[in-house]
C-alpha atoms as a PDB file:
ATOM      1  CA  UNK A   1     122.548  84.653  72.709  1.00  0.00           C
ATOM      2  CA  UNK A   2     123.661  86.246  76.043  1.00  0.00           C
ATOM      3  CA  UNK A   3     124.730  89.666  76.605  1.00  0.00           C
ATOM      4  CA  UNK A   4     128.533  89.647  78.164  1.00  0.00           C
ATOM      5  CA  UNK A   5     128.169  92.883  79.712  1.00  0.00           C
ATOM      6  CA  UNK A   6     124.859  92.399  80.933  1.00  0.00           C
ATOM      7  CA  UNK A   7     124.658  92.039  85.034  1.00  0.00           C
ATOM      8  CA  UNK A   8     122.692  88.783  86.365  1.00  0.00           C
ATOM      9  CA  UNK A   9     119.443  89.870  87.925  1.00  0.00           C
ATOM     10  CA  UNK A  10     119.898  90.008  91.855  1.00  0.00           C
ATOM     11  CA  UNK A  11     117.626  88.573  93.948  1.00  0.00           C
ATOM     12  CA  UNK A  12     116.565  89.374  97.709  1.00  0.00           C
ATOM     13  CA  UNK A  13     114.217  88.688 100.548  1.00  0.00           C
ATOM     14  CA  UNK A  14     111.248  91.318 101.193  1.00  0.00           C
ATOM     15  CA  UNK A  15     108.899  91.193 104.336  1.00  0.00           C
ATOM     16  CA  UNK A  16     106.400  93.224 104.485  1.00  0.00           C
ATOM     17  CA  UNK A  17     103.306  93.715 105.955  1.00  0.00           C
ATOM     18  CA  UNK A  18     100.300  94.459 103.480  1.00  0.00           C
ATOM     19  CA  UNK A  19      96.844  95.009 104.611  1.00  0.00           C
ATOM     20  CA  UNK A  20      97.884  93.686 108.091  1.00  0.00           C
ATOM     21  CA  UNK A  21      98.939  90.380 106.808  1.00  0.00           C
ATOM     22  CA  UNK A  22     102.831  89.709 106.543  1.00  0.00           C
ATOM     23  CA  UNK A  23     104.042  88.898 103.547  1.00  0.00           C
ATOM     24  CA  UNK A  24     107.769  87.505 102.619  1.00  0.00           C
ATOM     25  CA  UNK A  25     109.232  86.312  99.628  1.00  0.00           C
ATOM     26  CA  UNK A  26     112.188  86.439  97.124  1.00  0.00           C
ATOM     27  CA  UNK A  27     112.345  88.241  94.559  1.00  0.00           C
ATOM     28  CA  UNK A  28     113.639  90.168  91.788  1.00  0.00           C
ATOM     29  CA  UNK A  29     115.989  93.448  92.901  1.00  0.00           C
ATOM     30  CA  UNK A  30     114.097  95.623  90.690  1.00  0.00           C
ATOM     31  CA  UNK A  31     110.540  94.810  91.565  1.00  0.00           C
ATOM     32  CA  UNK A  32     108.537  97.804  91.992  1.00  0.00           C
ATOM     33  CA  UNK A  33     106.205  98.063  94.408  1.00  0.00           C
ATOM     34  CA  UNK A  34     103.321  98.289  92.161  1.00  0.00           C
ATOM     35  CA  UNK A  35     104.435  94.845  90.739  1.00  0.00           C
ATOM     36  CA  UNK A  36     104.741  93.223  93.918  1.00  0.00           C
ATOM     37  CA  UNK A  37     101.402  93.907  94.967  1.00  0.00           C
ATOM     38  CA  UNK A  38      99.590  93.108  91.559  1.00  0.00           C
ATOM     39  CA  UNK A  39     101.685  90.447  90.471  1.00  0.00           C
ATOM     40  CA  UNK A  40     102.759  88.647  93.521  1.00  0.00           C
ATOM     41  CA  UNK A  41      99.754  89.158  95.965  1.00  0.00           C
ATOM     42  CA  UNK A  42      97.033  89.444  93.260  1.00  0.00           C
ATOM     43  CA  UNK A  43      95.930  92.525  95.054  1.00  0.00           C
ATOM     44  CA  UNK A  44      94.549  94.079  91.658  1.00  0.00           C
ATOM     45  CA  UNK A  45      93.381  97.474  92.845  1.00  0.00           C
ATOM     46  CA  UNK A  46      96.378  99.019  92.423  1.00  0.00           C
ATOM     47  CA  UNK A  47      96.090 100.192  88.664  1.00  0.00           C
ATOM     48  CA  UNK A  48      99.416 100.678  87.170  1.00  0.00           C
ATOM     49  CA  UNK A  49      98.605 103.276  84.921  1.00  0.00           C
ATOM     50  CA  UNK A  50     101.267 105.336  83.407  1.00  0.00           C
ATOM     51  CA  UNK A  51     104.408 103.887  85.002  1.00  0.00           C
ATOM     52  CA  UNK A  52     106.224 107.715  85.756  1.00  0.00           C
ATOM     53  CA  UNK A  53     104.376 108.567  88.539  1.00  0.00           C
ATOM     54  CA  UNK A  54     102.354 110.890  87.478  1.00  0.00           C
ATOM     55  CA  UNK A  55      98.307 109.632  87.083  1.00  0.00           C
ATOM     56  CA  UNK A  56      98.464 108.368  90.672  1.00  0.00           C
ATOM     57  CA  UNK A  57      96.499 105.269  89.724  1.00  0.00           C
ATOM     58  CA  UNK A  58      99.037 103.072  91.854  1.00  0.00           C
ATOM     59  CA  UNK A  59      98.770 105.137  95.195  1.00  0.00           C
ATOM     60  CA  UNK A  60      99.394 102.901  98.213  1.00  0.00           C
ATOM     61  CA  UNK A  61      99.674 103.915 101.930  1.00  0.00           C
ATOM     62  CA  UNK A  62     103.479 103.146 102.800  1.00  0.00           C
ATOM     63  CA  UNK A  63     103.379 103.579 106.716  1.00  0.00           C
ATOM     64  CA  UNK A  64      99.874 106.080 106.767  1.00  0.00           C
ATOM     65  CA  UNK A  65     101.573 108.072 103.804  1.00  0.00           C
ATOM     66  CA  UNK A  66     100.609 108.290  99.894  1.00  0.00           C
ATOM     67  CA  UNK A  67     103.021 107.214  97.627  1.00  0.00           C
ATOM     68  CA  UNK A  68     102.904 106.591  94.155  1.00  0.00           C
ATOM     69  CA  UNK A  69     104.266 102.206  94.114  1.00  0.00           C
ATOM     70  CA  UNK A  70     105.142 102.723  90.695  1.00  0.00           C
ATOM     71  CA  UNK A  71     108.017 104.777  91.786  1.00  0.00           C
ATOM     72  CA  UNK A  72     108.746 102.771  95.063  1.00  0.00           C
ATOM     73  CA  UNK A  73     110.766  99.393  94.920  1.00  0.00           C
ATOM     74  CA  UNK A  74     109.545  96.639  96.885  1.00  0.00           C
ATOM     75  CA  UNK A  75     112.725  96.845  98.717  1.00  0.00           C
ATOM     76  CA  UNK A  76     111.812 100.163  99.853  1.00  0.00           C
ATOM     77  CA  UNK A  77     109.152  98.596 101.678  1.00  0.00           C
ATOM     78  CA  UNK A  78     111.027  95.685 103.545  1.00  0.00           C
ATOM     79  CA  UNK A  79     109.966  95.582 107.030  1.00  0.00           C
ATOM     80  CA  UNK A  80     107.404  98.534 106.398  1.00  0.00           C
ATOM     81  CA  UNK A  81     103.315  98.858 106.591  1.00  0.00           C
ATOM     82  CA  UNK A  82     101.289  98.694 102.867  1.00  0.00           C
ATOM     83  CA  UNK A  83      97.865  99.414 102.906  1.00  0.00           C
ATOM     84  CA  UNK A  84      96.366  99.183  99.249  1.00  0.00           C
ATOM     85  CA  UNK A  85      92.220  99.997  98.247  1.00  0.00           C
ATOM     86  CA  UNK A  86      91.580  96.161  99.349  1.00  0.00           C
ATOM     87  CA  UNK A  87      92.411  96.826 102.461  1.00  0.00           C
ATOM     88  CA  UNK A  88      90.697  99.848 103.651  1.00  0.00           C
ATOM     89  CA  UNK A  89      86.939  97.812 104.287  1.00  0.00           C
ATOM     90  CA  UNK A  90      86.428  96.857 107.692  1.00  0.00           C
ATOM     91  CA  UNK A  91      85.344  92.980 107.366  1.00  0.00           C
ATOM     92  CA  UNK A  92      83.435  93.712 104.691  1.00  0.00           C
ATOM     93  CA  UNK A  93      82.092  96.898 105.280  1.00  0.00           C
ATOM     94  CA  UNK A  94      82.939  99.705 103.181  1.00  0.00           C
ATOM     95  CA  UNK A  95      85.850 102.692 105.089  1.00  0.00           C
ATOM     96  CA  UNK A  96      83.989 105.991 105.093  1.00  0.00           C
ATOM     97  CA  UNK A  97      86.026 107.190 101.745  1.00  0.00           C
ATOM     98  CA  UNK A  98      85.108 104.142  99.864  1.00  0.00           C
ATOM     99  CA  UNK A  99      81.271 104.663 101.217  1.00  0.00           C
ATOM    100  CA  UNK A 100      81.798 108.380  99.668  1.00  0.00           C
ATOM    101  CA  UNK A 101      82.856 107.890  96.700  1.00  0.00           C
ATOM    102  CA  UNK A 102      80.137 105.032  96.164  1.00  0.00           C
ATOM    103  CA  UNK A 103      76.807 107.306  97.208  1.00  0.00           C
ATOM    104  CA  UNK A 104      78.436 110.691  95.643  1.00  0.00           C
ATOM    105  CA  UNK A 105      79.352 109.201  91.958  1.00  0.00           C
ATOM    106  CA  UNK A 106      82.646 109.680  92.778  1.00  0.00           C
ATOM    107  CA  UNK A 107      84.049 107.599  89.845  1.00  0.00           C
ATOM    108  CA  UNK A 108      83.113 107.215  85.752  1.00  0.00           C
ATOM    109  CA  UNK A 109      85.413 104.395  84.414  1.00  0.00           C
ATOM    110  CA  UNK A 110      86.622 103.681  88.028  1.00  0.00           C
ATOM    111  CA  UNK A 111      90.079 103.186  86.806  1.00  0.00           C
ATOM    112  CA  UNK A 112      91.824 106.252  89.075  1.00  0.00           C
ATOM    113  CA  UNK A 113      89.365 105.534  91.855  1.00  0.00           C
ATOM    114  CA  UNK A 114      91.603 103.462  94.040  1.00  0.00           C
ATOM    115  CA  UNK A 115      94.494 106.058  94.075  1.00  0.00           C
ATOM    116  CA  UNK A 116      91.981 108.595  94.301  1.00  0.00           C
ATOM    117  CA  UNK A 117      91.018 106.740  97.496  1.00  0.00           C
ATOM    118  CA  UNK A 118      94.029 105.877  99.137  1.00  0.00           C
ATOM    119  CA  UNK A 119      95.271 109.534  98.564  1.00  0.00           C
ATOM    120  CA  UNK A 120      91.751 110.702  99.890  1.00  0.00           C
ATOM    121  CA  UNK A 121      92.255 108.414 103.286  1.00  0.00           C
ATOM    122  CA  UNK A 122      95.757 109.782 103.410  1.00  0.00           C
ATOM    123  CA  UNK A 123      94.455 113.778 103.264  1.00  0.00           C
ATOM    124  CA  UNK A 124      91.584 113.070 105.801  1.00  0.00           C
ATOM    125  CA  UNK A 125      94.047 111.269 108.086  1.00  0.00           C
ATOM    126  CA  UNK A 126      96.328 114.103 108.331  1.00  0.00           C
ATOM    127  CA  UNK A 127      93.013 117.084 107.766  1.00  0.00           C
ATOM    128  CA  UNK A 128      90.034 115.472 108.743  1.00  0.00           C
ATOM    129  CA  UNK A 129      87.795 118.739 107.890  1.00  0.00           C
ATOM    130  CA  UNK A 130      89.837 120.111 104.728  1.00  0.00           C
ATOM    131  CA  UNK A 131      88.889 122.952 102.178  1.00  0.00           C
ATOM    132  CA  UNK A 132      87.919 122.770  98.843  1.00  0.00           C
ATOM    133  CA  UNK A 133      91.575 123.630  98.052  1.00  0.00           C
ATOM    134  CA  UNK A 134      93.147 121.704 100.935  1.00  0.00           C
ATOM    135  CA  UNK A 135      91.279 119.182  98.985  1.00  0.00           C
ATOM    136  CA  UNK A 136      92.487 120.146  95.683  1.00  0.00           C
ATOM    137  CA  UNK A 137      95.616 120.165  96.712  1.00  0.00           C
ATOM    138  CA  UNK A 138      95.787 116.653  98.477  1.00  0.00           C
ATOM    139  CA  UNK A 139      94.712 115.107  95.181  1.00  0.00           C
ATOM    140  CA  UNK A 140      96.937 116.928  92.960  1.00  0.00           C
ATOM    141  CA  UNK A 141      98.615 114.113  92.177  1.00  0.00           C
ATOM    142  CA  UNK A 142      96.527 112.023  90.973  1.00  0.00           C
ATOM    143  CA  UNK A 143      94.654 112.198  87.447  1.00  0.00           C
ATOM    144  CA  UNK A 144      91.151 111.240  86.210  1.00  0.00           C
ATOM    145  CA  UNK A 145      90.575 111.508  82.932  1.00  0.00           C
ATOM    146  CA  UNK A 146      86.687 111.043  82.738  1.00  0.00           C
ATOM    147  CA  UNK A 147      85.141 113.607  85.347  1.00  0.00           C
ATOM    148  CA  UNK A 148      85.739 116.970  85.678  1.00  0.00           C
ATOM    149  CA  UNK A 149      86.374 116.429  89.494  1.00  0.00           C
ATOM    150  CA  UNK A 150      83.554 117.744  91.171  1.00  0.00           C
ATOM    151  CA  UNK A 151      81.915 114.270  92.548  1.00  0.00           C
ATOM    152  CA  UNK A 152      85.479 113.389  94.019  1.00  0.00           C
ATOM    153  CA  UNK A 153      85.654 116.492  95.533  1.00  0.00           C
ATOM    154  CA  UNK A 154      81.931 116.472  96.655  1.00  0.00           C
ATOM    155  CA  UNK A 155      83.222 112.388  97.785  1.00  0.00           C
ATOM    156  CA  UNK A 156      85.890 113.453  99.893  1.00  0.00           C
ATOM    157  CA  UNK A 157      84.001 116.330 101.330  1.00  0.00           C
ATOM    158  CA  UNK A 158      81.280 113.870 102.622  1.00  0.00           C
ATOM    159  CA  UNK A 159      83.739 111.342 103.455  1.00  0.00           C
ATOM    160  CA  UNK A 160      85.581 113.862 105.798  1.00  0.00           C
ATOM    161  CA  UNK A 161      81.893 114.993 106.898  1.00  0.00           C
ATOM    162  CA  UNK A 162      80.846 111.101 107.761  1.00  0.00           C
ATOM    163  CA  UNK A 163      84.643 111.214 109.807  1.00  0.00           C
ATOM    164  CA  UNK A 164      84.056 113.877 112.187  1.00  0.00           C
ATOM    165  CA  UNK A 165      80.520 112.604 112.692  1.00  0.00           C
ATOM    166  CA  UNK A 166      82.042 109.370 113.964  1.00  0.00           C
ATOM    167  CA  UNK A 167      80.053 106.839 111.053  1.00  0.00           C
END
C-alpha cells in the first residue's frame, strides 16, 4: 500500500574524490556520508556507531578537516576531498598515527580506533607538537568505551613525536 503524501525519493549525481581515487555515482538524496563510504565503496573502517554524532566512530577527513560522516550527506561532499582510515597508509606502509597507535596499545576492541585516528591526523596536521590538553581537547569528540584514554593519548603523543622527527 503506498503512502499518498509520501515524497518519491530523489536521486542525484555525487563525485567525489576518496582516498585520491574519484568516485561518481547516483544515488539516493539522503545518503549520508557514512553510508556512502561503507555501503557504496566497501571502505569498512568507517564504524557507524551511534548515528547522532556523538562517539566519533565515523570521523572522515572532508578537505584535511574532521568531521563526523554520520552527520554529513554525501552531497555535502560533491566535488570535495574524503580521506577515510584506509587511506592514510602510504602503499602499504603504516602513516605515523596508525604506526602509534599500533606500538603504544592505543586501541582495546578497536572499534573507535579509526575515528580516533583520523581525528588524531587532523590535530597533528593543524598542532604537530600538542599538549596533553591540546590533545584532550582535539579528541573530545570522539568516545572509547574500553580504555581509560591514556594509550591514545600516549599514541598521539608519539605519533606527533615520530612527525617532527621526520619518520
Amino acid at each position: 500500500m503506498s503512502n499518498a503524501n509520501q515524497e518519491p525519493q530523489s536521486e542525484l549525481i555525487v563525485t567525489i574524490t576518496v582516498n585520491g581515487s574519484k568516485t561518481g555515482e547516483i544515488i539516493p538524496a539522503r545518503t549520508l556520508l557514512s553510508e556512502y563510504v561503507r555501503e557504496h565503496l566497501y571502505l569498512t573502517g568507517t564504524h557507524r556507531g551511534c548515528e547522532t554524532a556523538k562517539c566519533g566512530a565515523c570521523t572522515v577527513l572532508l578537505d584535511g578537516k574532521a568531521v563526523k560522516s554520520c552527520n554529513v550527506l554525501a552531497a555535502q561532499a560533491n566535488g570535495r576531498n574524503v580521506t577515510t582510515v584506509e587511506g592514510l597508509d602510504d602503499h602499504g606502509k603504516l602513516s605515523p598515527v596508525q604506526q602509534s597507535f599500533w606500538d603504544n596499545h592505543g586501541m582495546q576492541c578497536g572499534y573507535c580506533t579509526p575515528g580516533f585516528v583520523i581525528a588524531s591526523t587532523a590535530l597533528l596536521n593543524e598542532n604537530p607538537n600538542p599538549t596533553i590538553d591540546e590533545i584532550r581537547f582535539g579528541l573530545a569528540g570522539n568516545i572509547c568505551r574500553c580504555t581509560g584514554y591514556t594509550k591514545i593519548i600516549e599514541s598521539v603523543q608519539d605519533a606527533a613525536h615520530r612527525i617532527n622527527k621526520g619518520s
